[in-house]
C-alpha atoms as a PDB file:
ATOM      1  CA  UNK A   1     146.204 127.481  44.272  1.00  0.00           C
ATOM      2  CA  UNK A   2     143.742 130.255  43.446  1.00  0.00           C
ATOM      3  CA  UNK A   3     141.019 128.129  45.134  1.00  0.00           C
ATOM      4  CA  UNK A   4     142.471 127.191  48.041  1.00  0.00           C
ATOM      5  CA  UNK A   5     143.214 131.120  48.697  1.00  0.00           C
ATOM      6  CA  UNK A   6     139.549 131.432  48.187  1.00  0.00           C
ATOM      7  CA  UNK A   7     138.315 128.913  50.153  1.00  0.00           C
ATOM      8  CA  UNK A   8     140.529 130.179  53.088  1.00  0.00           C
ATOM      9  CA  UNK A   9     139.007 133.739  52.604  1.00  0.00           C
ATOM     10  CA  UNK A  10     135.426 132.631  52.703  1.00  0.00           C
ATOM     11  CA  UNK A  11     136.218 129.852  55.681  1.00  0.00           C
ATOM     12  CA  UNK A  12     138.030 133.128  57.897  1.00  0.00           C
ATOM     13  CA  UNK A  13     134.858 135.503  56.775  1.00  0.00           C
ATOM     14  CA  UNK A  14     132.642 133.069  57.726  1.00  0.00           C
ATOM     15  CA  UNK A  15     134.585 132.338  61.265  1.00  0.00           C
ATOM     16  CA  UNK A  16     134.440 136.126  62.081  1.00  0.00           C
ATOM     17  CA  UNK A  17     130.818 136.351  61.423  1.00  0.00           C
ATOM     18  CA  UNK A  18     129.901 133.943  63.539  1.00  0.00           C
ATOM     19  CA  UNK A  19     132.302 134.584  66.234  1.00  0.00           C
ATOM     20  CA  UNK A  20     130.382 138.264  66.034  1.00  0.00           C
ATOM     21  CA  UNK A  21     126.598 136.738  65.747  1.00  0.00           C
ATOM     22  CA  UNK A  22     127.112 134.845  69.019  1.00  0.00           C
ATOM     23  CA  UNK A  23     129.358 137.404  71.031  1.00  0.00           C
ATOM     24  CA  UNK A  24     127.234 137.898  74.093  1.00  0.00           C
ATOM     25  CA  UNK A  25     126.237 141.435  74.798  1.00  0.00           C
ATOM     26  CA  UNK A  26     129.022 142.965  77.911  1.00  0.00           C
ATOM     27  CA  UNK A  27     127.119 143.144  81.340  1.00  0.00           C
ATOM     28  CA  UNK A  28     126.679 146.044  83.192  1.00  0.00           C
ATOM     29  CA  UNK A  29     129.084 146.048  85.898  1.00  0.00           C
ATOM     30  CA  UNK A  30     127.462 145.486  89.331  1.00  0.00           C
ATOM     31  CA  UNK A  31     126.397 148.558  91.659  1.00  0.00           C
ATOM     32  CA  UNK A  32     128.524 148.891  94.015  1.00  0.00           C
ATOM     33  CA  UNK A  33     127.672 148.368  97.810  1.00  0.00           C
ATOM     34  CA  UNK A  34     125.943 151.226  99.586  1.00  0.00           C
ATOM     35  CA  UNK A  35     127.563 151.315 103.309  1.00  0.00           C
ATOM     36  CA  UNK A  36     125.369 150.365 105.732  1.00  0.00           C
ATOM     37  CA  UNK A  37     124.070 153.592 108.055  1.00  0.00           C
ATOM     38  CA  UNK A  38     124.159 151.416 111.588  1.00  0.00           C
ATOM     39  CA  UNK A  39     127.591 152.681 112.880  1.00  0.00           C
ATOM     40  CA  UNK A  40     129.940 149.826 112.923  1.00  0.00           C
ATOM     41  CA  UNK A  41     130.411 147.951 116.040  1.00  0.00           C
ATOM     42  CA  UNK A  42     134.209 146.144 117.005  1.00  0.00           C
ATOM     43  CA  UNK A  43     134.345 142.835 117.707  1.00  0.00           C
ATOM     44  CA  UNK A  44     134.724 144.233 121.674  1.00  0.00           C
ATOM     45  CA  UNK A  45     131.009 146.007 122.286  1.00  0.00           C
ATOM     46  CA  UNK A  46     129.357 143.676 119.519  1.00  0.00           C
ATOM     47  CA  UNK A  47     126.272 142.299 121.604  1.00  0.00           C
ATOM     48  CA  UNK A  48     126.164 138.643 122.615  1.00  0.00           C
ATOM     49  CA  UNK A  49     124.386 136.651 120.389  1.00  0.00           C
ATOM     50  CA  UNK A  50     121.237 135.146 122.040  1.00  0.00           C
ATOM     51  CA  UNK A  51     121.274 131.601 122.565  1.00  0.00           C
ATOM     52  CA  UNK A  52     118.403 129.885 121.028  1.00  0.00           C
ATOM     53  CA  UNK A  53     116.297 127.466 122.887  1.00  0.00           C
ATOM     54  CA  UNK A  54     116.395 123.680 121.020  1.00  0.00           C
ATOM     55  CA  UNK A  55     113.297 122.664 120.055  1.00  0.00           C
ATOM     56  CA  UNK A  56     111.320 120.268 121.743  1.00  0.00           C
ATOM     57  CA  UNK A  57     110.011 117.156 119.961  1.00  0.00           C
ATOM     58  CA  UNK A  58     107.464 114.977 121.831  1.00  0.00           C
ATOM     59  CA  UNK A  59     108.340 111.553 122.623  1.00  0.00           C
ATOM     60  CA  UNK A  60     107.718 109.046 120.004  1.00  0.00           C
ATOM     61  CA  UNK A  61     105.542 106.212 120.478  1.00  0.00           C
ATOM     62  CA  UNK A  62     106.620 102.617 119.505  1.00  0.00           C
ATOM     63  CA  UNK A  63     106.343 101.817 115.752  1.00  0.00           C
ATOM     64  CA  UNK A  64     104.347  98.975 115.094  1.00  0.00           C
ATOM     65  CA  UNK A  65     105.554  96.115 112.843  1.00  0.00           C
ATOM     66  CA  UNK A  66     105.897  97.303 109.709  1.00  0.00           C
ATOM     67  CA  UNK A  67     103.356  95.956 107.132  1.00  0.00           C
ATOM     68  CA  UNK A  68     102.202  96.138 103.503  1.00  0.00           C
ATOM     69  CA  UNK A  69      98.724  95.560 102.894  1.00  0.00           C
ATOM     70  CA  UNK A  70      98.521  94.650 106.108  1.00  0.00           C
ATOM     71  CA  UNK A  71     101.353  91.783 106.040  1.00  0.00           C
ATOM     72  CA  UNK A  72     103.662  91.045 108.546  1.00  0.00           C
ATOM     73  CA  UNK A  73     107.028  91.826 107.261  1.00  0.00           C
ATOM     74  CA  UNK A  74     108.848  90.707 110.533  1.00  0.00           C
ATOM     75  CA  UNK A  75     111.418  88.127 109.759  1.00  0.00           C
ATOM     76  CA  UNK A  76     111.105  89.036 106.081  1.00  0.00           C
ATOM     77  CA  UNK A  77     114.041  88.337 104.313  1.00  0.00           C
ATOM     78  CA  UNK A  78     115.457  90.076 101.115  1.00  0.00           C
ATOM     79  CA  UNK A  79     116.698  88.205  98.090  1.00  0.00           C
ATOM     80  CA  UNK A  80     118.383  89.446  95.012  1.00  0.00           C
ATOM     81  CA  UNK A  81     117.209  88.011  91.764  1.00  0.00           C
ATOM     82  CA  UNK A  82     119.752  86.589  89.065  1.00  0.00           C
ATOM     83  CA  UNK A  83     118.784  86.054  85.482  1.00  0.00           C
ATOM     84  CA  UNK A  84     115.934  83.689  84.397  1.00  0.00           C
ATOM     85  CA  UNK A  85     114.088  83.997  87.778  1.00  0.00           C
ATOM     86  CA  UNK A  86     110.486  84.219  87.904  1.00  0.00           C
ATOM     87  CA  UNK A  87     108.110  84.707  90.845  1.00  0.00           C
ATOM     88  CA  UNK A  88     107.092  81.439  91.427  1.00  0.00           C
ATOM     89  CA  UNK A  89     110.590  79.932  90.817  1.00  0.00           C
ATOM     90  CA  UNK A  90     111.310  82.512  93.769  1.00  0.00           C
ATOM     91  CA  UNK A  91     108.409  81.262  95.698  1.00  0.00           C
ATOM     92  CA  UNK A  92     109.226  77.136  95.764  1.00  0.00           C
ATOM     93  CA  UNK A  93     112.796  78.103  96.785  1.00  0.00           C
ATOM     94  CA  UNK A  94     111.806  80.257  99.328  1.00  0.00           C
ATOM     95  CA  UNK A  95     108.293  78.768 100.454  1.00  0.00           C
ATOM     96  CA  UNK A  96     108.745  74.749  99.168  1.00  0.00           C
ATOM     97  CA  UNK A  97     108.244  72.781  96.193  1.00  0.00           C
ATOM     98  CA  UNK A  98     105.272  72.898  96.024  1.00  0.00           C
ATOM     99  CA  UNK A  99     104.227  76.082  97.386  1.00  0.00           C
ATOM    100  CA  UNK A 100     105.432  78.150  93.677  1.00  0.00           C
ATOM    101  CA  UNK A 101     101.030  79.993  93.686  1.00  0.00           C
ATOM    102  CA  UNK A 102     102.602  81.864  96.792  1.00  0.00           C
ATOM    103  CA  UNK A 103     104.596  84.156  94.465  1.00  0.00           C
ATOM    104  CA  UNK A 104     101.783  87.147  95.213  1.00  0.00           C
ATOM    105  CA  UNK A 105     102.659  87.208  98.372  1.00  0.00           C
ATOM    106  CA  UNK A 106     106.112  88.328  97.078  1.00  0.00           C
ATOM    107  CA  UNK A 107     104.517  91.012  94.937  1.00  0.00           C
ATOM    108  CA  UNK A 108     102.263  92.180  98.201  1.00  0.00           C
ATOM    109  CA  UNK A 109     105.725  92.631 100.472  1.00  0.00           C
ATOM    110  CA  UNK A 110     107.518  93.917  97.240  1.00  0.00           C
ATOM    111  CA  UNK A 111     104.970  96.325  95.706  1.00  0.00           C
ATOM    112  CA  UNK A 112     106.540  98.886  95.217  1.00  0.00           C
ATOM    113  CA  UNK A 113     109.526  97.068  92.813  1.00  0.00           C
ATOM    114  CA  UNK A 114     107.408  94.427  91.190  1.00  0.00           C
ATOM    115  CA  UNK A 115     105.098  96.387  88.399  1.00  0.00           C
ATOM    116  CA  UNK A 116     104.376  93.442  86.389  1.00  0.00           C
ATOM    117  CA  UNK A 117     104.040  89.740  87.416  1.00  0.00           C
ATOM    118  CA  UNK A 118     105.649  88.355  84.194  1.00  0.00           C
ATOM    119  CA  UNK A 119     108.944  91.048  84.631  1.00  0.00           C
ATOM    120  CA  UNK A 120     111.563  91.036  87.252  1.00  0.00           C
ATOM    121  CA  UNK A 121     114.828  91.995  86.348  1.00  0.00           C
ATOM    122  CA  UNK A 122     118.116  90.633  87.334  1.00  0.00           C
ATOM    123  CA  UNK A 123     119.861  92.359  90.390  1.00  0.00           C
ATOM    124  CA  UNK A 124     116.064  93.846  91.480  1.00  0.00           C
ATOM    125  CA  UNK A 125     116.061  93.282  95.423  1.00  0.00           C
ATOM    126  CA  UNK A 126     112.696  91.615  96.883  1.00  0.00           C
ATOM    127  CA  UNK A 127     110.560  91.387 100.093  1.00  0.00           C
ATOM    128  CA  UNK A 128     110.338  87.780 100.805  1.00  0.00           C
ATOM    129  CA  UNK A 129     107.913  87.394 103.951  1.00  0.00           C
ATOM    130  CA  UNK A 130     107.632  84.848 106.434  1.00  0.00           C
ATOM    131  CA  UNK A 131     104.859  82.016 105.078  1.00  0.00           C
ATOM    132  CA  UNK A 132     104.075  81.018 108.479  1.00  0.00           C
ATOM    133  CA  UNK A 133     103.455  84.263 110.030  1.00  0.00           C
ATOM    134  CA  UNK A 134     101.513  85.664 107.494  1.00  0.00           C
ATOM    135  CA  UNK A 135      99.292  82.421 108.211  1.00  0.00           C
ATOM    136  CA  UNK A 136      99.381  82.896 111.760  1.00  0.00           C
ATOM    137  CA  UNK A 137      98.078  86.405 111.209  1.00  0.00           C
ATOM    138  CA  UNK A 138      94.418  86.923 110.247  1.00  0.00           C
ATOM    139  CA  UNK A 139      94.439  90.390 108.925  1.00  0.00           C
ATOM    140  CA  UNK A 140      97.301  89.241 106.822  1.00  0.00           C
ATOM    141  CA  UNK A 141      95.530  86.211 105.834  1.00  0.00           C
ATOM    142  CA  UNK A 142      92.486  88.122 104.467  1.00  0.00           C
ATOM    143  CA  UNK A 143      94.796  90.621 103.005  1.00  0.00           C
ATOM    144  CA  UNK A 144      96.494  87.621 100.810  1.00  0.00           C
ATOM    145  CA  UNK A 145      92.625  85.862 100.215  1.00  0.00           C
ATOM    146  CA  UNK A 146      91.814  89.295  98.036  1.00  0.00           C
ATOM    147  CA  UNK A 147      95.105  90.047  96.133  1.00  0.00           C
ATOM    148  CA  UNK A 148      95.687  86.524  95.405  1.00  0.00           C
ATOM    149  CA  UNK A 149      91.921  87.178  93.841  1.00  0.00           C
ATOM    150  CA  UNK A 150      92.733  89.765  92.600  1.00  0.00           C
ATOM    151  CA  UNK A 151      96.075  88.129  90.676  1.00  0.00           C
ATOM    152  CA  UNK A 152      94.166  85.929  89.472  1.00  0.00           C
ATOM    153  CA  UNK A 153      91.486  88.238  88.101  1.00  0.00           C
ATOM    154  CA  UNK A 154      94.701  89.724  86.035  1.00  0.00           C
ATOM    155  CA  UNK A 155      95.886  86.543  84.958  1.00  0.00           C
ATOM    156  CA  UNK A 156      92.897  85.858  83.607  1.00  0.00           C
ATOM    157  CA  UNK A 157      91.943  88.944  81.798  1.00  0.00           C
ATOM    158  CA  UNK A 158      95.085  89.151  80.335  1.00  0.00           C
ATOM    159  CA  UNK A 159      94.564  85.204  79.145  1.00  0.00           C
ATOM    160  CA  UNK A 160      98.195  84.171  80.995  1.00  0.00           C
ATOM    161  CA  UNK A 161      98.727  81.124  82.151  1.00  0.00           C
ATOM    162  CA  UNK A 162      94.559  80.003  82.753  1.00  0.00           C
ATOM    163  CA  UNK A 163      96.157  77.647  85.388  1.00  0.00           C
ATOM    164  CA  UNK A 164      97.155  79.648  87.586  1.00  0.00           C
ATOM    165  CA  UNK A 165      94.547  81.534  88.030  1.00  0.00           C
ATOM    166  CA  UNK A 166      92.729  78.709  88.465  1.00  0.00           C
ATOM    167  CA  UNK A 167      95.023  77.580  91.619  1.00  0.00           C
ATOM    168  CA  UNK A 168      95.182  80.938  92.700  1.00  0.00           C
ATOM    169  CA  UNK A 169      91.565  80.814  93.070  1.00  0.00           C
ATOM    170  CA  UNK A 170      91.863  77.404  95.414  1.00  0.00           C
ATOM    171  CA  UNK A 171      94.838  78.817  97.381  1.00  0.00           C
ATOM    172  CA  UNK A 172      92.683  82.271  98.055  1.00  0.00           C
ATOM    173  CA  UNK A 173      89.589  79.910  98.905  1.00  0.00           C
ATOM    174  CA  UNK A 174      91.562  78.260 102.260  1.00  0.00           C
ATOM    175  CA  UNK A 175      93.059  81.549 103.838  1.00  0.00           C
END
């Protein structure tokens, strides 16, 4: 019984001198507002406020297609991908069978999401551009001719998949 008296002494001293340690300091109280020396107007001979003129913005041209390095995004379409998709699975669905070395142009319209070839995550939200128009197009088709290059290039430093950047290479070769 003695120790539990003890203990309860030591616990309370030990409550008050912390309670005291962290007390914060009391703050001055605020001045108090000096009244202003303008004598004070009623609401009657208060001046009208002046209106102020809106400000003019000059006319805005027409926005051109929108494009990523230099693609044409028009009829894009966006598609949400679901676990255990990969870029070139996304690429036959979207582009045909046997069209899965067309998943840069995916990356190229989704830059911005897409970091890494090898990792898209489930629920991420991609660019999928119109095949045919991008062919149509020739600054689009160049555009294509040196990232696919340049996938491949990656691919083939980083010693991934040495087919495809082997068919990358062919693909890049006919745009």
């Amino acid at each position: 019984m003695k120790n539990v008296v003890i203990c309860m002494v030591l616990f309370l001293g030990f409550f008050v001198l912390f309670a005291c340690s962290t007390a914060q300091p009391a703050s001055e109280p605020a001045p108090a507002p000096t009244p202003a020396t303008a004598p004070a107007q009623t609401p009657a001979t208060a001046p009208a406020p002046t209106p102020v003129a809106a400000p003019t913005t000059p006319p805005v041209a027409p926005v051109p297609p929108e494009r990523a390095h230099a693609l044409v995004l028009d009829g894009a379409e966006l598609y949400t991908v679901i676990i255990a998709d990969t870029l070139s699975h996304i690429a036959r669905l979207k582009y045909g069978a046997v069209n899965g070395y067309f998943y840069p142009l995916i990356i190229m319209a989704s830059r911005d999401i897409v970091e890494d070839q090898d990792l898209i995550e489930p629920n991420t939200v991609l660019t999928i551009p119109d095949l045919q128009a991008n062919l149509a197009d020739a600054r689009a088709r160049a555009s294509m001719k040196n990232f696919f290059l340049e996938i491949a290039e990656i691919t083939e430093r980083e010693h991934k998949r040495p087919i495809d950047s082997v068919e990358l290479r062919k693909l890049a070769a006919t745009f």
